[in-house]
Protein backbone atom coordinates (compact mmCIF):
# COMPACT_ATOMS: atom_id res chain seq x y z
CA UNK A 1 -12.88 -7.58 22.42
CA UNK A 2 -15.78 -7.13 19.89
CA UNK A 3 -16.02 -3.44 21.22
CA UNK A 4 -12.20 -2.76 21.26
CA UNK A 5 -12.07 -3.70 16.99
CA UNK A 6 -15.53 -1.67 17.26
CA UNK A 7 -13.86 1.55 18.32
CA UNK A 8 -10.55 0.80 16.40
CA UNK A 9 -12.57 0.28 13.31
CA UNK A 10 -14.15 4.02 13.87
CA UNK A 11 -11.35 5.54 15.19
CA UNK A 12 -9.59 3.95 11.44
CA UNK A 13 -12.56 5.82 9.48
CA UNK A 14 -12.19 8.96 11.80
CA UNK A 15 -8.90 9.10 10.75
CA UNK A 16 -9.43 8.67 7.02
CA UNK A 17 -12.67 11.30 7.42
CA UNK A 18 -10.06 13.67 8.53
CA UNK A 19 -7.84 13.78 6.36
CA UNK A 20 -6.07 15.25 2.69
CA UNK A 21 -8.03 13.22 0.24
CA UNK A 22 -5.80 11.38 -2.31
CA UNK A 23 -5.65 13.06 -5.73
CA UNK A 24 -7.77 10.72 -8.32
CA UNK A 25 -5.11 9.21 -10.32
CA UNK A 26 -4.32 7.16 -6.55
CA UNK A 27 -8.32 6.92 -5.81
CA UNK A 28 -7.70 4.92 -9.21
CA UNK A 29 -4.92 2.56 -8.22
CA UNK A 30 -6.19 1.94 -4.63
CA UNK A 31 -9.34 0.94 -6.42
CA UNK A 32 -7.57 -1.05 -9.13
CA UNK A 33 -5.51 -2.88 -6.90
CA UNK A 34 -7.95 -4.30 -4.52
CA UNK A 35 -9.80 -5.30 -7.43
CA UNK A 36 -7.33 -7.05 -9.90
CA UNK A 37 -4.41 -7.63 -7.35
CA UNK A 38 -3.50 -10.36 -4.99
CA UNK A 39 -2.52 -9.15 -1.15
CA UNK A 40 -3.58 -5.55 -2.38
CA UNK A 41 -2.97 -4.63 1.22
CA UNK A 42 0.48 -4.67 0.74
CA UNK A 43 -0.65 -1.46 -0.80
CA UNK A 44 0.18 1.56 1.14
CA UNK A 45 -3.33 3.00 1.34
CA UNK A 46 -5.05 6.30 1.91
CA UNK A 47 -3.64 7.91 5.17
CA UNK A 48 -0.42 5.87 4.99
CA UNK A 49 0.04 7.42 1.47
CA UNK A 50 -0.97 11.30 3.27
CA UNK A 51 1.62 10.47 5.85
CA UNK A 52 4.35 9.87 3.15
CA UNK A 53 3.38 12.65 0.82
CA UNK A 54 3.75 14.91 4.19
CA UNK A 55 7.18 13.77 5.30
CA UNK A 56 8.36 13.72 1.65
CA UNK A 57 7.38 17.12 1.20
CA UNK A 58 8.75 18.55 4.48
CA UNK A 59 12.07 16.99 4.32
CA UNK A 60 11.83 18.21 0.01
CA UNK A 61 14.28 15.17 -1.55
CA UNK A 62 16.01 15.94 -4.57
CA UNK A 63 16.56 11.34 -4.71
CA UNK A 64 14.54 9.27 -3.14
CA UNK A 65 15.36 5.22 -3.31
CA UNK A 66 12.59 3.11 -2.64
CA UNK A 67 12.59 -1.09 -2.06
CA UNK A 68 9.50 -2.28 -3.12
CA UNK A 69 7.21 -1.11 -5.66
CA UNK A 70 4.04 -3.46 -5.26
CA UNK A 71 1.90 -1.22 -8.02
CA UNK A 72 3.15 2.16 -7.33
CA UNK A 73 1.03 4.09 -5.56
CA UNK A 74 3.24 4.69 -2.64
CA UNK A 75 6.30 6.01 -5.32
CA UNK A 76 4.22 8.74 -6.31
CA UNK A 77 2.76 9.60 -2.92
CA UNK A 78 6.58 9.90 -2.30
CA UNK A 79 7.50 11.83 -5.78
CA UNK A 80 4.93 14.54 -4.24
CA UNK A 81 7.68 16.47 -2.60
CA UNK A 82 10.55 15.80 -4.50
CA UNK A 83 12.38 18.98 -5.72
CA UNK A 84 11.37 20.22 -9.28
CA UNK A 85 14.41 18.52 -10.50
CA UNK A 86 14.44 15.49 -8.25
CA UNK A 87 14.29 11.65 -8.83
CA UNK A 88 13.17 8.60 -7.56
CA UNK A 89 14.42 5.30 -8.25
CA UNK A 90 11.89 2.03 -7.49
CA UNK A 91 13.12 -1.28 -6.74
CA UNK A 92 10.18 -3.92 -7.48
CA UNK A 93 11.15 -7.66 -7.30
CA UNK A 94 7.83 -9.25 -9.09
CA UNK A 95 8.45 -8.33 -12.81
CA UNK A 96 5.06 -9.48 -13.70
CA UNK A 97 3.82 -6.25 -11.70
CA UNK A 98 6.13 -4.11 -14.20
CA UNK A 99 3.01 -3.54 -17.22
CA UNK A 100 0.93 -2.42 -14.36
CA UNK A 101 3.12 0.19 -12.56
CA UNK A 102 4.33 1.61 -15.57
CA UNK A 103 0.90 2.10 -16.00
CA UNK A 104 -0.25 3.55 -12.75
CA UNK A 105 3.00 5.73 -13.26
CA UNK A 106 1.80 7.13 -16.17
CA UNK A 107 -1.30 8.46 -14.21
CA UNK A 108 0.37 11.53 -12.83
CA UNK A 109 2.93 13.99 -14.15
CA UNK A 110 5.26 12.97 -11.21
CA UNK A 111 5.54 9.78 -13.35
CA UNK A 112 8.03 10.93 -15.13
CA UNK A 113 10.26 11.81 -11.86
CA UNK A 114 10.15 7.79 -11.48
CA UNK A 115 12.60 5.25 -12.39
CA UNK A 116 11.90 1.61 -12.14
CA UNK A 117 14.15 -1.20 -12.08
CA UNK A 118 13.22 -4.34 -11.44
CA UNK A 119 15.14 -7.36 -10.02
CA UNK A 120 15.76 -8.44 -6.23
CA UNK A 121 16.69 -4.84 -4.11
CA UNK A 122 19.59 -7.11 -2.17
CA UNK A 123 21.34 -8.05 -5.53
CA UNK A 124 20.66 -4.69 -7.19
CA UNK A 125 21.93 -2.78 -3.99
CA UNK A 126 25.09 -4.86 -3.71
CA UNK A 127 26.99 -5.26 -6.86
CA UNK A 128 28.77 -2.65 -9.08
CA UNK A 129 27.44 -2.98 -12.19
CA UNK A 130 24.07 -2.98 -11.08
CA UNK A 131 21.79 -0.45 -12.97
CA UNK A 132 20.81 1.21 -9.52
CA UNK A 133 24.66 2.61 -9.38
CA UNK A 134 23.71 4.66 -12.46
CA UNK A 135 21.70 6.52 -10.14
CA UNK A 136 24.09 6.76 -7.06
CA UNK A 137 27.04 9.44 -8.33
CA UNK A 138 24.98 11.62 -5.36
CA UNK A 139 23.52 10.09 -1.88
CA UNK A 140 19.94 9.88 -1.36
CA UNK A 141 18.14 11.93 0.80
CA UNK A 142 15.46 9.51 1.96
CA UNK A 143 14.37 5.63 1.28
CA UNK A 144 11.67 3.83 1.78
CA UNK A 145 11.82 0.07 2.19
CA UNK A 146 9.16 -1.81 2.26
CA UNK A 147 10.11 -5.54 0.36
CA UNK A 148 11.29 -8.62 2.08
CA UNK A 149 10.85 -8.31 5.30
CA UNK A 150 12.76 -11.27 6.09
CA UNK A 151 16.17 -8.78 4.48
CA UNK A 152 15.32 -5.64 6.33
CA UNK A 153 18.49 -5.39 8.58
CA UNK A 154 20.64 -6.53 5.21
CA UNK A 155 18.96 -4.00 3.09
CA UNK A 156 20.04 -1.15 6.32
CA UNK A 157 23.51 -2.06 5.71
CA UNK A 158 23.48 -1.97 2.14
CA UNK A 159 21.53 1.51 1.61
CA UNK A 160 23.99 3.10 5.00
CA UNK A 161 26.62 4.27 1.97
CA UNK A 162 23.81 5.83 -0.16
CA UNK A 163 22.17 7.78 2.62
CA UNK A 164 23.49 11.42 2.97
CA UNK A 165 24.48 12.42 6.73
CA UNK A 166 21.42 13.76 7.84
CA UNK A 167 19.26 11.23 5.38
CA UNK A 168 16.05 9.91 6.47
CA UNK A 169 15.13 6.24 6.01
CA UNK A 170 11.20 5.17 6.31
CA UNK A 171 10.71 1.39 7.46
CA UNK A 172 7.64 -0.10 6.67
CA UNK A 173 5.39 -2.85 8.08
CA UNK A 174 7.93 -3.00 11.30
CA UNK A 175 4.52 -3.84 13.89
CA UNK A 176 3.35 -6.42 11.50
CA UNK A 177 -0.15 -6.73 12.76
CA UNK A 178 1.35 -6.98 16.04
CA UNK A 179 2.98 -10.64 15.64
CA UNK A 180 6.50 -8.38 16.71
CA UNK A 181 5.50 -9.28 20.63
CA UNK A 182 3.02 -12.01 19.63
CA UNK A 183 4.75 -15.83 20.73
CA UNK A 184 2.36 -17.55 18.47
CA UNK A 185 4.73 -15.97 15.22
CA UNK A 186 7.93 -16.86 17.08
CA UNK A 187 8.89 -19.56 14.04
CA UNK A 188 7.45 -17.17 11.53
CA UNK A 189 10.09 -15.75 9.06
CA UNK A 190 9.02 -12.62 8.26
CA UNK A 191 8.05 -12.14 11.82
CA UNK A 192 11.89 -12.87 13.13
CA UNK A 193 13.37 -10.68 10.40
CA UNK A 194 10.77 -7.67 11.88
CA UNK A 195 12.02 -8.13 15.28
CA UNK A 196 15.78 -8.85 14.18
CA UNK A 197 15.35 -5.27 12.34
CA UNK A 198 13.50 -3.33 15.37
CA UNK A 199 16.14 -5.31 18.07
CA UNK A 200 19.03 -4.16 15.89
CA UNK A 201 18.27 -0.74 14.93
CA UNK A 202 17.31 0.20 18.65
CA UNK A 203 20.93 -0.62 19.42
CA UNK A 204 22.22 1.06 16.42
CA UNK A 205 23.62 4.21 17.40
CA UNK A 206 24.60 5.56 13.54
CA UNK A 207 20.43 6.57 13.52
CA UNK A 208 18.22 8.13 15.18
CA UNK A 209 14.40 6.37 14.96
CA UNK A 210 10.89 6.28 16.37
CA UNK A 211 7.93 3.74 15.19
CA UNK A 212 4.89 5.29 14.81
CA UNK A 213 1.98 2.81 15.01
CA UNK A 214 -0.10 3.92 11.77
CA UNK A 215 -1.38 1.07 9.85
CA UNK A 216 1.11 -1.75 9.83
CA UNK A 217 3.72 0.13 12.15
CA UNK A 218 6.09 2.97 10.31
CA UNK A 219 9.64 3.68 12.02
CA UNK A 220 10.79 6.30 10.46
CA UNK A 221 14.98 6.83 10.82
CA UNK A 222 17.30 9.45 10.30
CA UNK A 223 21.23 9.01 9.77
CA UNK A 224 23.20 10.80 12.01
């Protein structure tokens, strides 16, 4: 066992070795946030943040909706391939984060691409005069969610309507250190609202969807 987290534990710097560096405005927040922030690994992180940078810029979203701020870093790996006149809107449900990301936002230029609303995604998402329907007049092209992971398959339902045909949806977090298959988490919350997401969505034939098992587990979805 000691050798298996051994070799996982290279194989994890390999990785990170090999590849894009992050520009220095997120060098900065990954820094800040493990050092001033509780559960900074909630933070999206270094290759993570390549991988979404990558898929944002080859799919090139003119609106991107994201569920779960934490301190921004992964909104402006995201906001890296938005079209010159695209937007993202930011859900973040801890308002006493809202100082700090509107100060990591103001790092980079793509800051001002960035809208953030705070308030619980669920509520925001599901009634009319929300401030979130100021941004919906055209669907989104992609969404990240990565909040409550106890909401996941309600937050599916609620963004479906948003999502243009063809839309891609990124799911974060969906191995969850592996408890998905571990019996030991079968009372956990968070844990049964993971595998409630993964059992549903497998069934759900409006989407098609892979998990790719970088960092935390990433499905990544695309409305048919």
């Amino acid at each position: 066992m000691c050798q298996i987290v051994k070799i996982m534990s290279n194989l994890d710097e390999y990785i990170e070795q090999h590849s894009s560096l992050e520009p220095d405005y997120l060098q900065q927040i990954n820094r800040d946030t493990n050092l001033h922030v509780l559960n900074a690994h909630m933070l999206s992180g270094h290759v993570q943040g390549r991988l979404l940078s990558l898929l944002s810029q080859m799919i090139r979203p003119a609106r991107i909706l994201e569920l779960g701020t934490f301190t921004g870093y992964s909104a402006l790996c995201l906001a890296e391939g938005l079209t010159d006149d695209g937007e993202l809107v930011t859900i973040e449900h801890n308002d006493e984060l809202a100082d700090l990301i509107r100060h990591n936002l103001s790092l980079s230029p793509l800051g001002n691409k960035i809208h953030l609303l705070l308030g619980d995604a669920k509520n925001l998402l599901q009634f009319t005069n929300s401030p979130v329907h100021r941004f919906t007049n055209s669907p989104f092209d992609m969404v990240f969610i990565d909040a409550d992971k106890r909401e996941y398959c309600t937050y599916l339902d609620l963004i479906y309507p948003y999502v243009r045909v063809g839309g891609w949806i990124l799911a974060d977090n969906t191995l969850w250190d592996g408890h998905v298959i571990d019996p030991a988490y079968d009372k956990d919350a968070q844990t049964l609202g993971l595998r409630a997401f993964n059992d549903s969505l497998a069934r759900d034939a409006r989407f098609d969807k892979v998990i790719l098992p970088i960092r935390d587990g990433l499905t990544i979805i695309r409305k048919k």
